[in-house]
C-alpha atoms as a PDB file:
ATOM      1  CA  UNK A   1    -163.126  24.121 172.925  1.00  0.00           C
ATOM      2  CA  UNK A   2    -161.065  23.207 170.003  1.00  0.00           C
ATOM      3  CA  UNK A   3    -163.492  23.401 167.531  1.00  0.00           C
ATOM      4  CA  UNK A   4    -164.617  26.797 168.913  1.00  0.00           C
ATOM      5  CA  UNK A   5    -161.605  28.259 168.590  1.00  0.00           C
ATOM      6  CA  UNK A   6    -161.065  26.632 165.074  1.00  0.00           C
ATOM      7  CA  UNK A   7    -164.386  28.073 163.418  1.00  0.00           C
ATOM      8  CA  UNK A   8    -163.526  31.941 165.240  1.00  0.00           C
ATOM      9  CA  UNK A   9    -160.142  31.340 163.246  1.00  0.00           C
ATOM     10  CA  UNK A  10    -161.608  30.173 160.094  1.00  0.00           C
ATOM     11  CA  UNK A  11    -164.467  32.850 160.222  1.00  0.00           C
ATOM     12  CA  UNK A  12    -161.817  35.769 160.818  1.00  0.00           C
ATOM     13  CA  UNK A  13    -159.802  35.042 158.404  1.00  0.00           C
ATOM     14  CA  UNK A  14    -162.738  35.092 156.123  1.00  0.00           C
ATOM     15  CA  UNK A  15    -163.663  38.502 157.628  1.00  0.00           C
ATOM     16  CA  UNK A  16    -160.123  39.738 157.388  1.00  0.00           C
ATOM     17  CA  UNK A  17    -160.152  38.780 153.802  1.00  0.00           C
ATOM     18  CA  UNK A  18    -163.172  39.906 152.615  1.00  0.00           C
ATOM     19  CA  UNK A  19    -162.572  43.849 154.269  1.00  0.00           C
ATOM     20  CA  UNK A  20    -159.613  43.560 152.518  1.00  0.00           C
ATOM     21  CA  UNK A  21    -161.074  42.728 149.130  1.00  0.00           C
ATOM     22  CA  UNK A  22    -163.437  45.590 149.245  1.00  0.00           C
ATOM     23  CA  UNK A  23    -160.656  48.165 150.605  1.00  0.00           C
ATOM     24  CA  UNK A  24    -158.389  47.048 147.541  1.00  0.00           C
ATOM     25  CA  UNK A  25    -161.532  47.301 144.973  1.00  0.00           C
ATOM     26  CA  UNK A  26    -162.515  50.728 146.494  1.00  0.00           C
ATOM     27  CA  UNK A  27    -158.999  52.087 146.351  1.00  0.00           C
ATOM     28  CA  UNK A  28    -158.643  51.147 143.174  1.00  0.00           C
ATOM     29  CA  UNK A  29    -161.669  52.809 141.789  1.00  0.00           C
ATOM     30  CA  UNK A  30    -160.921  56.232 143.048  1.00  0.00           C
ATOM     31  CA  UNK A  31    -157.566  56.062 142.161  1.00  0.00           C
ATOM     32  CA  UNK A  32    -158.720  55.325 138.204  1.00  0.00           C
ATOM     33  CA  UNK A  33    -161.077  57.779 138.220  1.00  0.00           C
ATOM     34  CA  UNK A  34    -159.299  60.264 139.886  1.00  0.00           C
ATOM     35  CA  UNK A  35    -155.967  59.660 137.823  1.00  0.00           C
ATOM     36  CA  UNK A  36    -158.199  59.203 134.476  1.00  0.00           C
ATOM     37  CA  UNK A  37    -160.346  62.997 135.384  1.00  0.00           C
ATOM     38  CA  UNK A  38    -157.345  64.929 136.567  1.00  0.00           C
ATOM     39  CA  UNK A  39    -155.155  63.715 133.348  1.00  0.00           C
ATOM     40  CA  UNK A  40    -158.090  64.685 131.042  1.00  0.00           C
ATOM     41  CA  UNK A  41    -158.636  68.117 132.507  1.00  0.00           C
ATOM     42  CA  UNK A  42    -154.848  68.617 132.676  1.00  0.00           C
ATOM     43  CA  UNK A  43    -153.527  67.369 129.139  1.00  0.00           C
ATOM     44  CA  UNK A  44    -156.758  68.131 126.931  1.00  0.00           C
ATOM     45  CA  UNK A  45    -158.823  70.744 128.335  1.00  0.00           C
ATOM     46  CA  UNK A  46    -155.501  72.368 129.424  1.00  0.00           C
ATOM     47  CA  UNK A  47    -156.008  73.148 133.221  1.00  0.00           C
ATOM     48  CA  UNK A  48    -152.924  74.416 135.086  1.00  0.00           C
ATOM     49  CA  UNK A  49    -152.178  71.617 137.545  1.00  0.00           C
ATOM     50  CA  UNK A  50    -153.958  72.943 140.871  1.00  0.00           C
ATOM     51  CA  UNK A  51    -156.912  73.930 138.758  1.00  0.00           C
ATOM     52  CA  UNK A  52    -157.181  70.279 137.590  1.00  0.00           C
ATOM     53  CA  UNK A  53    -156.871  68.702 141.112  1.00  0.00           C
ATOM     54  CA  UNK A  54    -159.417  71.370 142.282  1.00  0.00           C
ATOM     55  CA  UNK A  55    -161.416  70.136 139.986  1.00  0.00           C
ATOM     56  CA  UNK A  56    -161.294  66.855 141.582  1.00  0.00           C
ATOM     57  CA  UNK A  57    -161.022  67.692 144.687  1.00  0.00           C
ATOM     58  CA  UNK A  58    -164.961  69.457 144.041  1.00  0.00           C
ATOM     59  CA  UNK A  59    -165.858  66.009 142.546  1.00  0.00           C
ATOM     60  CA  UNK A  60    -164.949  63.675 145.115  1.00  0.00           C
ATOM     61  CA  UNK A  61    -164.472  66.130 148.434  1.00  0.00           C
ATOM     62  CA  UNK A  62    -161.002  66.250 150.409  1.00  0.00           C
ATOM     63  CA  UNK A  63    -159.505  63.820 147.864  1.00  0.00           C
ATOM     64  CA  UNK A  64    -156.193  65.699 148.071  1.00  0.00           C
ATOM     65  CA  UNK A  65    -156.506  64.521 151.724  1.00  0.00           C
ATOM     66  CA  UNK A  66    -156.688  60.681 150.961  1.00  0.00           C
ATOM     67  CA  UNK A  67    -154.754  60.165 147.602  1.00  0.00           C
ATOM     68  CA  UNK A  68    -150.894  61.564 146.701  1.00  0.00           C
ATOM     69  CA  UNK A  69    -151.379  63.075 142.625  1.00  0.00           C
ATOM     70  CA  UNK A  70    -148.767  63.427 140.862  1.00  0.00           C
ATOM     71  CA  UNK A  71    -148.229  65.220 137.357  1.00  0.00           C
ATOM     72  CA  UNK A  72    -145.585  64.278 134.672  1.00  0.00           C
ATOM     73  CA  UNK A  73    -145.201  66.572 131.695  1.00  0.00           C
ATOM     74  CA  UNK A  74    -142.504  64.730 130.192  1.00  0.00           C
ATOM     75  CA  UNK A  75    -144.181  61.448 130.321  1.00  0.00           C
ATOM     76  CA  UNK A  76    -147.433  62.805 129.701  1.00  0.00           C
ATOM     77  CA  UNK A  77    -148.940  60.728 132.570  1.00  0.00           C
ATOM     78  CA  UNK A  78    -150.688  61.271 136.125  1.00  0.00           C
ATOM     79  CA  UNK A  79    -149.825  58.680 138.715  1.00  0.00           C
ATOM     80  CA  UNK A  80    -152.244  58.525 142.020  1.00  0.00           C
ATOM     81  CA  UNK A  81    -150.939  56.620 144.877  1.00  0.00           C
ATOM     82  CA  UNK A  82    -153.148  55.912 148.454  1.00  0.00           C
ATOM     83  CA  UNK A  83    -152.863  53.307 150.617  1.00  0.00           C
ATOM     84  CA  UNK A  84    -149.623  51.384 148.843  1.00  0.00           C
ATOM     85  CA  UNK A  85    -152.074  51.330 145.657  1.00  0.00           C
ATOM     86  CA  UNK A  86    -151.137  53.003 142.908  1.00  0.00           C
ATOM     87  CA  UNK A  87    -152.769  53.988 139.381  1.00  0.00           C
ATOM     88  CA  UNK A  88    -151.477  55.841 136.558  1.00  0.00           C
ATOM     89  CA  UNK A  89    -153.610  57.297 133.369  1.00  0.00           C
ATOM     90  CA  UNK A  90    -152.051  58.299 130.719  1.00  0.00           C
ATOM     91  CA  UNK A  91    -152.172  60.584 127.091  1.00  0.00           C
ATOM     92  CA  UNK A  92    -151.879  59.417 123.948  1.00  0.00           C
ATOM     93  CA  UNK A  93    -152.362  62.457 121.942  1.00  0.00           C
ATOM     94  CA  UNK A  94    -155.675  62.215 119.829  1.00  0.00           C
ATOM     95  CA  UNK A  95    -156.941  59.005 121.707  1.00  0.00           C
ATOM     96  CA  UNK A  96    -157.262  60.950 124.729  1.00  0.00           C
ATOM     97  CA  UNK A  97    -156.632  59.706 128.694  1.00  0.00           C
ATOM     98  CA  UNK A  98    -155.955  56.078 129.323  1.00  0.00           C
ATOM     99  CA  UNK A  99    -155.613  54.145 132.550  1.00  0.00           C
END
């Protein structure tokens, strides 16, 4: 009995951590490429900002739904947050977008 209960411990807390691993790696993919796209179609191809999230939004459908975008003129930056994860591209003039 003990050593049933030890290996369902074990193996869900290798289960726990491995969903957890692939939520973290997934988040953090969209929110790079989402932050990196809407920054280069707002500060270089000059989009207004709900053209440049539209823009997104056709790339990666109801995006707007999942992520929180947010657009900083003074800092030149675009910061997407989902999920407590948060990534943040930004420009630097003639060398373009950067996350």
């Amino acid at each position: 009995m003990f050593l049933k209960t030890f290996f369902l411990t074990i193996g869900s807390i290798f289960i726990g951590q491995y969903i957890y691993q692939k939520i973290y790696l997934g988040a953090e993919i969209l929110l790079g490429y989402s932050a990196k796209t809407i920054c280069s179609n707002y500060f270089i191809s000059n989009f207004n900002k709900s053209e440049s999230i539209r823009l997104e939004d056709n790339a990666i459908p109801h995006l707007t739904k999942l992520v929180n975008i947010e657009i900083n003129d003074k800092d030149y930056s675009v910061v997407t947050t989902t999920f407590g994860y948060q990534r943040t591209a930004v420009y630097y003039g003639r060398y373009g977008c950067r996350l």
